[in-house]
C-alpha atoms as a PDB file:
ATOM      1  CA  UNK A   1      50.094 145.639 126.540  1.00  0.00           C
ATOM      2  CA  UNK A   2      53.973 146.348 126.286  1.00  0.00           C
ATOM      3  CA  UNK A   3      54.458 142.685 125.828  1.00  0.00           C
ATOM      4  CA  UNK A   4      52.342 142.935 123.214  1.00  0.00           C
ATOM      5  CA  UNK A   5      53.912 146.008 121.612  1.00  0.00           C
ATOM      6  CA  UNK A   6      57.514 144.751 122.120  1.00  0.00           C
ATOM      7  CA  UNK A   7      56.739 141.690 120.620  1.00  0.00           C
ATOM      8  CA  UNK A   8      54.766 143.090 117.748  1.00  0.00           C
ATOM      9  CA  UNK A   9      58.214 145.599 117.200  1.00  0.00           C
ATOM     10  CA  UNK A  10      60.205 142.515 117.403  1.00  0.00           C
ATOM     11  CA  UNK A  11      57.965 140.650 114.761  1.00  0.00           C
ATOM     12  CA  UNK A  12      58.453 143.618 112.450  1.00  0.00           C
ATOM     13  CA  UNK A  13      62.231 143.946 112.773  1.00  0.00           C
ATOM     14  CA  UNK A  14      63.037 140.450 112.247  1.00  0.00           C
ATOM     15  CA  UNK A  15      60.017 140.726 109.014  1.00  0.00           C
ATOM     16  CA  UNK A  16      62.375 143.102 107.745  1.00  0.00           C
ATOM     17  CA  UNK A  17      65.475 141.269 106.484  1.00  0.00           C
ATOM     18  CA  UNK A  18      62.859 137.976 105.896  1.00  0.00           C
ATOM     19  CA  UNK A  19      61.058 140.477 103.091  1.00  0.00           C
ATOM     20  CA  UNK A  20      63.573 142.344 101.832  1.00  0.00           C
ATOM     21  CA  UNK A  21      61.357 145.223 102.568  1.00  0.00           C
ATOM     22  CA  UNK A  22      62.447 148.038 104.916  1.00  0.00           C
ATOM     23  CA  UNK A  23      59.961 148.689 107.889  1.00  0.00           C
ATOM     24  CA  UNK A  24      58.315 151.840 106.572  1.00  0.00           C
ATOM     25  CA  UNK A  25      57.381 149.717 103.638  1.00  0.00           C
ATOM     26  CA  UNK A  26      55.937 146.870 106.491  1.00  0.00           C
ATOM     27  CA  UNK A  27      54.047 149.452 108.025  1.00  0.00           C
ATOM     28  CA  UNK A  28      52.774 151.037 104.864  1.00  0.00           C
ATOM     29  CA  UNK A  29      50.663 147.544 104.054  1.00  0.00           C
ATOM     30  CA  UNK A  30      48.718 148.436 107.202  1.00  0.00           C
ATOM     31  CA  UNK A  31      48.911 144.492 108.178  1.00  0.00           C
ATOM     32  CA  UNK A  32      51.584 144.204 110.314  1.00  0.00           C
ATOM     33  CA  UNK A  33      49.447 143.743 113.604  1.00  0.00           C
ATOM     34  CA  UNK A  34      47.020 141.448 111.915  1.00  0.00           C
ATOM     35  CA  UNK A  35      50.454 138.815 110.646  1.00  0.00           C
ATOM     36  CA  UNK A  36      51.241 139.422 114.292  1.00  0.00           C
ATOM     37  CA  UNK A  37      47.996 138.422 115.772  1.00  0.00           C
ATOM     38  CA  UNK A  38      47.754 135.830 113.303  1.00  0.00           C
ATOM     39  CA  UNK A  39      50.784 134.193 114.053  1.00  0.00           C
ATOM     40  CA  UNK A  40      50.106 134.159 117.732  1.00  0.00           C
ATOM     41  CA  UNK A  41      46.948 132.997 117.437  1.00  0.00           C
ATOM     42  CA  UNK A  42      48.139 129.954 115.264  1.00  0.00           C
ATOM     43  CA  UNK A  43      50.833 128.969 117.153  1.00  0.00           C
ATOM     44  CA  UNK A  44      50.390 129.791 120.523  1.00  0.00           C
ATOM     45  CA  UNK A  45      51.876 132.384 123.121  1.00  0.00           C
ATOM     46  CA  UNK A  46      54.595 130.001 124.326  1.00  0.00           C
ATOM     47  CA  UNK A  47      55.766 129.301 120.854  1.00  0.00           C
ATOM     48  CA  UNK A  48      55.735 132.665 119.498  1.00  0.00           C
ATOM     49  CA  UNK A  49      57.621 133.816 122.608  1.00  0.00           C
ATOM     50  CA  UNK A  50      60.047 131.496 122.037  1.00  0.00           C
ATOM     51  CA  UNK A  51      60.459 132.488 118.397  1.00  0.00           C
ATOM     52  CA  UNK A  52      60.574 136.359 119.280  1.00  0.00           C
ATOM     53  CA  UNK A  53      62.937 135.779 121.647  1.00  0.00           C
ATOM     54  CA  UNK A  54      65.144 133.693 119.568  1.00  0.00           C
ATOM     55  CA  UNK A  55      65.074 136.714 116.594  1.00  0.00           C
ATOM     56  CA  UNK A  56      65.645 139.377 119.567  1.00  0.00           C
ATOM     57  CA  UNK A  57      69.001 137.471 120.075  1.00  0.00           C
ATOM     58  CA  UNK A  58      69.800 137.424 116.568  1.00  0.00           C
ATOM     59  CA  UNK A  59      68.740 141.001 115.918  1.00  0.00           C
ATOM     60  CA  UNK A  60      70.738 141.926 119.207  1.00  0.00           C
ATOM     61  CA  UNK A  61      73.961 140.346 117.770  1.00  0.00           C
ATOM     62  CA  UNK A  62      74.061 140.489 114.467  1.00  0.00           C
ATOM     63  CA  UNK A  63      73.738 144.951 114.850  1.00  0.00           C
ATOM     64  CA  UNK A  64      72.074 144.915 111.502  1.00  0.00           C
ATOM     65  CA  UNK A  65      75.574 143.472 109.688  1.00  0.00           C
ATOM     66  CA  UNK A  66      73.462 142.136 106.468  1.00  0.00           C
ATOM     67  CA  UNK A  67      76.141 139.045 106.309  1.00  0.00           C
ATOM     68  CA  UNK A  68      76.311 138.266 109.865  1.00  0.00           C
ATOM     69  CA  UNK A  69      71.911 138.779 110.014  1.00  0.00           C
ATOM     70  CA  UNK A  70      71.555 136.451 106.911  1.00  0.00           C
ATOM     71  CA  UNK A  71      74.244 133.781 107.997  1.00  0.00           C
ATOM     72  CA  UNK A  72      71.905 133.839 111.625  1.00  0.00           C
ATOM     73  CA  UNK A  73      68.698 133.420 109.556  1.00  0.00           C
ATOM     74  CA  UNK A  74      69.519 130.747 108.125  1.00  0.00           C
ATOM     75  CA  UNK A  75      71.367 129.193 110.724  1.00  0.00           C
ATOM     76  CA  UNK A  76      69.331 129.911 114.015  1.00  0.00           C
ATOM     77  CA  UNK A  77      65.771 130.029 111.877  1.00  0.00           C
ATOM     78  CA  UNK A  78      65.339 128.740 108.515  1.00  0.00           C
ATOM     79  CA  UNK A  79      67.411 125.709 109.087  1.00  0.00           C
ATOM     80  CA  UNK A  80      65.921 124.809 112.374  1.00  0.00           C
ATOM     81  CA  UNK A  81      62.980 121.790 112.692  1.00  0.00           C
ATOM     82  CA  UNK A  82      61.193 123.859 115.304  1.00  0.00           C
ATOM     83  CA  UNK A  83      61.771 127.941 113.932  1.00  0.00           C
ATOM     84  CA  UNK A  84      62.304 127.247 109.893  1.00  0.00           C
ATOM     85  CA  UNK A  85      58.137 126.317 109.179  1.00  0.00           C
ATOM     86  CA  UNK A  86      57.311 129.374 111.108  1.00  0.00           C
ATOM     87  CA  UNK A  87      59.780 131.408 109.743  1.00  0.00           C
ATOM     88  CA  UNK A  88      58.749 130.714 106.231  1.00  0.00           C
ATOM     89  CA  UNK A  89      55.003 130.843 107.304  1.00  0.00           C
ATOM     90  CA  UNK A  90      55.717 134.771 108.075  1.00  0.00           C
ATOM     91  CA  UNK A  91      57.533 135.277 104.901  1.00  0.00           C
ATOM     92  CA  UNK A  92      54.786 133.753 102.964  1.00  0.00           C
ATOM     93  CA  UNK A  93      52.291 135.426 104.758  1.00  0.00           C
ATOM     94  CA  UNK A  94      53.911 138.910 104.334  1.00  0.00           C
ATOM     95  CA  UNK A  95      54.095 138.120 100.519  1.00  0.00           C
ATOM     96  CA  UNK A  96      50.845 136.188  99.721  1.00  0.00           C
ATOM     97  CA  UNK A  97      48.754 137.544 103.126  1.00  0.00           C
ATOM     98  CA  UNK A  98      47.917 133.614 103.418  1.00  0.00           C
ATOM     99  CA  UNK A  99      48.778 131.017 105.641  1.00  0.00           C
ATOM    100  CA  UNK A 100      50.063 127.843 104.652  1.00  0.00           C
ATOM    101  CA  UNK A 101      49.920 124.474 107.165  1.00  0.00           C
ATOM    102  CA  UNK A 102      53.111 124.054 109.041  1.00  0.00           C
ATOM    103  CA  UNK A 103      53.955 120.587 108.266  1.00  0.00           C
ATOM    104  CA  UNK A 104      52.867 116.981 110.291  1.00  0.00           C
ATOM    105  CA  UNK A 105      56.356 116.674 111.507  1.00  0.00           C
ATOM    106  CA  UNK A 106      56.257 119.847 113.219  1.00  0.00           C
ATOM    107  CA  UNK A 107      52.624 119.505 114.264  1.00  0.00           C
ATOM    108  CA  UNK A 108      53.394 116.521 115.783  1.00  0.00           C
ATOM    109  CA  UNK A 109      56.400 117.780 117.573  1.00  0.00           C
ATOM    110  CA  UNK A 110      55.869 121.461 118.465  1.00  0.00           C
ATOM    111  CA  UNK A 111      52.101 122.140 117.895  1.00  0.00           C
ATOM    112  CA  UNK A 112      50.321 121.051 120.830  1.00  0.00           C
ATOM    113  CA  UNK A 113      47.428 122.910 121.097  1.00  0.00           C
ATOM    114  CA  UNK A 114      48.025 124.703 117.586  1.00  0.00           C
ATOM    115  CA  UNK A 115      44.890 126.365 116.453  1.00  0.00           C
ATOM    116  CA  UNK A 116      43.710 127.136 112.550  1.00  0.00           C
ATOM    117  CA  UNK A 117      46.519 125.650 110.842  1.00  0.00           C
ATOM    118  CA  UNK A 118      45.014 125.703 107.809  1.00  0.00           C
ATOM    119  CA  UNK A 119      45.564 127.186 104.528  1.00  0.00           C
ATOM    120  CA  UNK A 120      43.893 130.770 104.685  1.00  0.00           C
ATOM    121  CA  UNK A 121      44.103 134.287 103.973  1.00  0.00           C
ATOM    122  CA  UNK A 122      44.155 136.055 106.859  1.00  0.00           C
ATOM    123  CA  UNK A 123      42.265 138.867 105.497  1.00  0.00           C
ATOM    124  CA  UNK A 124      40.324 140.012 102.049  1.00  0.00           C
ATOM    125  CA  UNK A 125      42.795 142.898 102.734  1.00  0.00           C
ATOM    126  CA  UNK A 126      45.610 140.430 103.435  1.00  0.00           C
ATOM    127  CA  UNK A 127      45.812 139.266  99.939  1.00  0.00           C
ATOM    128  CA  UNK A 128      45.219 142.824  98.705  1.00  0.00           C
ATOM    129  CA  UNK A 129      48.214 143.956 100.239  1.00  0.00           C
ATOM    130  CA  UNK A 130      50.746 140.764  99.176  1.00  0.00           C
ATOM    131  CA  UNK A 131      54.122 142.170  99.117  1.00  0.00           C
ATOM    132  CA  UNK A 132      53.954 139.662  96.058  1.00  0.00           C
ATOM    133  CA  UNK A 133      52.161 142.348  93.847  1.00  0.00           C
ATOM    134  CA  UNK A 134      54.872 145.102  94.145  1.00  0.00           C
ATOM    135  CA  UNK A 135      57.614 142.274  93.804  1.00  0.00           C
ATOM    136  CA  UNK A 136      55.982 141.661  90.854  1.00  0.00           C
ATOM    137  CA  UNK A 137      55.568 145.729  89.589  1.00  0.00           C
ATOM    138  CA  UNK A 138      51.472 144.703  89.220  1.00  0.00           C
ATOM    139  CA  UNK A 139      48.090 144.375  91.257  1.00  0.00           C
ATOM    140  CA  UNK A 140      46.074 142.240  93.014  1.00  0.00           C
ATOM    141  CA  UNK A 141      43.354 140.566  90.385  1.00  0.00           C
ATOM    142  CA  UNK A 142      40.321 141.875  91.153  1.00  0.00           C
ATOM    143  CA  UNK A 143      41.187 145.109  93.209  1.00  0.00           C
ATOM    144  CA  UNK A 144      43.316 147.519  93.532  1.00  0.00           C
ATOM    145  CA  UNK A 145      43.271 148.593  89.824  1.00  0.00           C
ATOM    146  CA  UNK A 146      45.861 150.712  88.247  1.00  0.00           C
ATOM    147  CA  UNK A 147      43.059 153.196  86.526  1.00  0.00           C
ATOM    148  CA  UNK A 148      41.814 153.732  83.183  1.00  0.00           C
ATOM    149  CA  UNK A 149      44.485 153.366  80.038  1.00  0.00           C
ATOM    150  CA  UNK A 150      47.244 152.028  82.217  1.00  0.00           C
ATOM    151  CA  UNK A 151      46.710 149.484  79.641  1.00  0.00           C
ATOM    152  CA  UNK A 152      49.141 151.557  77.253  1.00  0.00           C
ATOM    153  CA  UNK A 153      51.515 151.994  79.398  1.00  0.00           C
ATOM    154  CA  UNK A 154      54.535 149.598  79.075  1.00  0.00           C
ATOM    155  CA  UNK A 155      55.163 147.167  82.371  1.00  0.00           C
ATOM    156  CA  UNK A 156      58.396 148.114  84.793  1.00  0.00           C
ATOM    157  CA  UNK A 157      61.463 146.188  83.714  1.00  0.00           C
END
């Protein structure tokens, strides 16, 4: 259980400076724990260790210096054959609540075992709570409405 709550703090504080969005606003989405699960569940304990211990490091170092954090992001995770696909997996999925196929190349060299690598959403509730819709100042289609005459009311610019 503290493995699993370690990790799952880990997974938020490296979600924060690969959203944008400060942890409060993470938590608020209420999906946190299922992108955690998720991710685990897709790629497999040893490979998610791997990747949470990699981002501990980087957290660990970097003190929360935004130059230092971004140079490591990119350097240590987004630029990196086996972290970058999962690393953009979790931004997407924090954004669009979906997940996208990592890619053959990494399948074939990193996914042994990899279960439901397919494009999904991970939840009805997933998509509902996109960080994509307040990015964009609107809602989700089909839920989530912003009430009756909001139609007169002129968009955020």
């Amino acid at each position: 259980m503290e493995k699993t709550t370690a990790g799952l703090d880990n997974f938020i504080a490296i979600s924060v400076p690969l959203t944008g969005y400060s942890r409060v606003a993470l938590l608020a989405t209420g999906m946190a724990t299922d992108y955690y699960h998720a991710v685990r569940r897709i790629i497999g304990d040893d490979r998610m260790d791997d990747f949470l211990a990699v981002t501990a490091d980087i957290l660990q170092h970097t003190h929360d210096k935004a130059p230092a954090l971004d140079r490591e992001i990119r350097q240590q995770l987004l630029a990196s054959l086996q972290y970058g696909p999962v690393t953009r997996n979790i931004i997407q999925l924090w954004y669009w609540g979906a997940w996208l196929p990592l890619p053959d190349a990494w399948i074939a060299k990193y996914g042994k075992g990899v279960k439901g690598n397919e494009n999904h959403f991970i939840s009805p509730a997933a998509y509902q709570q996109g960080l994509i819709w307040q990015a964009m100042g609107s809602h989700p289609e089909g839920s989530k409405q912003p009430g009756f005459g909001s139609w007169s009311i002129a968009p955020l610019s």
